[in-house]
C-alpha atoms as a PDB file:
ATOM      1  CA  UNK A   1      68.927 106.178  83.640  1.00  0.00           C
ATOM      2  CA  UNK A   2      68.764 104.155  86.560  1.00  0.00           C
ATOM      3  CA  UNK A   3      65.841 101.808  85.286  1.00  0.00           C
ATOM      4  CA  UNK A   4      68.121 100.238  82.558  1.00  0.00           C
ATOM      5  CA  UNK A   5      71.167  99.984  84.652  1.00  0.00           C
ATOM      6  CA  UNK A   6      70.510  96.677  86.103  1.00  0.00           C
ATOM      7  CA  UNK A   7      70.089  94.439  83.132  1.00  0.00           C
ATOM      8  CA  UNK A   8      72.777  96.134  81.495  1.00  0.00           C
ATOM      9  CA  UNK A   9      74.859  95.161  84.476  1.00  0.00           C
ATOM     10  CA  UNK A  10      73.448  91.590  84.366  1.00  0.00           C
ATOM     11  CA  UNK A  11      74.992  91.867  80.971  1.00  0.00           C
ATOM     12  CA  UNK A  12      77.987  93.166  81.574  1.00  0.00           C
ATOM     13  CA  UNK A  13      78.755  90.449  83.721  1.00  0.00           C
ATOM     14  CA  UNK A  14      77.730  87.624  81.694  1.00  0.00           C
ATOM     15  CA  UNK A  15      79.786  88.867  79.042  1.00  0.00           C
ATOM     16  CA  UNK A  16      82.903  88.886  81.642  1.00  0.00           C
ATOM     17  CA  UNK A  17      81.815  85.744  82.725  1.00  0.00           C
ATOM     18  CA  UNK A  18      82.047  83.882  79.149  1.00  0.00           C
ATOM     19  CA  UNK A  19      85.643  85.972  78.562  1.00  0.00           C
ATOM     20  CA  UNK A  20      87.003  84.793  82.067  1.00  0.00           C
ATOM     21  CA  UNK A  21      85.713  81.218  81.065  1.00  0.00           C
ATOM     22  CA  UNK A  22      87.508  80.978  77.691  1.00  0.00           C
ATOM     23  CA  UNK A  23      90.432  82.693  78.663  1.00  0.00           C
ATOM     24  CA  UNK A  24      91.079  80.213  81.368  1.00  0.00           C
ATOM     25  CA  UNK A  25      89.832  77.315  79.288  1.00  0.00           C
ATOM     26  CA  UNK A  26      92.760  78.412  76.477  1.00  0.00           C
ATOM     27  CA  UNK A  27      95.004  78.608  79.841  1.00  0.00           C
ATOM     28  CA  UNK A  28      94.347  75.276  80.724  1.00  0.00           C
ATOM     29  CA  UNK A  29      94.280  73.531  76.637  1.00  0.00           C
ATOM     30  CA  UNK A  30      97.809  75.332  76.711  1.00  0.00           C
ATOM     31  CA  UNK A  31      98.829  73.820  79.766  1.00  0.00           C
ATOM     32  CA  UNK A  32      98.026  70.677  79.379  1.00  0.00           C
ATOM     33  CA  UNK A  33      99.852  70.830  75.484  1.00  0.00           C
ATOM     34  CA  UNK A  34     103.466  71.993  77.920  1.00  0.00           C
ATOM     35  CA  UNK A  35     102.941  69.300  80.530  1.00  0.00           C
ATOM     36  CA  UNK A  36     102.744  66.655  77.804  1.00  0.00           C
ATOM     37  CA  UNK A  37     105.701  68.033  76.319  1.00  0.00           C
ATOM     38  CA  UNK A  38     107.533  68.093  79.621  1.00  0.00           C
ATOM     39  CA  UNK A  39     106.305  65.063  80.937  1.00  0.00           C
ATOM     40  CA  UNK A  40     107.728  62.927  78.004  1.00  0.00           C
ATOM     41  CA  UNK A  41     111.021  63.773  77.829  1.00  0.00           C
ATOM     42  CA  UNK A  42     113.478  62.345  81.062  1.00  0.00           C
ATOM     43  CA  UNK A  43     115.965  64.882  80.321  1.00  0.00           C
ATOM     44  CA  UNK A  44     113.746  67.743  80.723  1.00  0.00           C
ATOM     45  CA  UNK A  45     111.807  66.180  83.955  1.00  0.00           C
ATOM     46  CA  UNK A  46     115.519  65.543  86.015  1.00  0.00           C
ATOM     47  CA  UNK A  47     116.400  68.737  85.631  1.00  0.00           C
ATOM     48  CA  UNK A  48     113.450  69.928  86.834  1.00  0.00           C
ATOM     49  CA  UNK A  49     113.265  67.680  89.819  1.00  0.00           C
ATOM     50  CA  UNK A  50     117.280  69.311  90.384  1.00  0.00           C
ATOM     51  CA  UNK A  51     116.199  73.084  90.450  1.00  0.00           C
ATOM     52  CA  UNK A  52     113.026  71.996  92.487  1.00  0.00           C
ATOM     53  CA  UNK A  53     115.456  70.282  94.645  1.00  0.00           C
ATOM     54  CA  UNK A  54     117.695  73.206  94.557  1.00  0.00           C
ATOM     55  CA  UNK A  55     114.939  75.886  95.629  1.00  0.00           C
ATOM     56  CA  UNK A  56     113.719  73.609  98.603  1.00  0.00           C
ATOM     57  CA  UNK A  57     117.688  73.266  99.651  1.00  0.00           C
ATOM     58  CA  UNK A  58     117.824  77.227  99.744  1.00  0.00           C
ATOM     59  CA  UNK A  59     114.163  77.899 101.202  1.00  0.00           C
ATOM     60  CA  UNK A  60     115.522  75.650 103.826  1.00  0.00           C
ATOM     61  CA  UNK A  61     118.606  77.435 104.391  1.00  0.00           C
ATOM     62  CA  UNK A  62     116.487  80.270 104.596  1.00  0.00           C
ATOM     63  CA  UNK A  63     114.765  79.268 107.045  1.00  0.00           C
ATOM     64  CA  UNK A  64     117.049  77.888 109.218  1.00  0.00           C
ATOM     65  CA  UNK A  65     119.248  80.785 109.511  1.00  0.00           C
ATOM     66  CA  UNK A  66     116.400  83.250 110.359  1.00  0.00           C
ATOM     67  CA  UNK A  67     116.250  84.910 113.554  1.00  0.00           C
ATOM     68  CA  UNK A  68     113.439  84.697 115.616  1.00  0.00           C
END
């Protein structure tokens, strides 16, 4: 019945409101837990400053060597 259908949608997307919330709130406590982990060890953060290196190295080959 359409007389019901618009507080059951209001509802509906409260309830995917709250699940999109804590999803991304897990997202982001799960995050934060890897960056810390990261962060702190030297090792870990050089090579990733090499392959980040690395990637802009070959985007810019990339792009040099495009045609126009």
């Amino acid at each position: 019945d359409e007389a019901g259908a618009l507080p059951r949608m209001l509802e509906l997307s409260a309830v995917f409101m709250l699940l999109t919330f804590v999803v991304f709130a897990l997202y982001g406590v799960f995050a934060a837990s890897v960056r810390d982990h990261v962060v702190s060890r030297p090792q870990v953060m050089t090579w990733l400053r090499r392959v980040f290196a690395g990637a802009f190295v070959a985007l810019g080959a990339r792009l040099a060597l495009t045609d126009r």
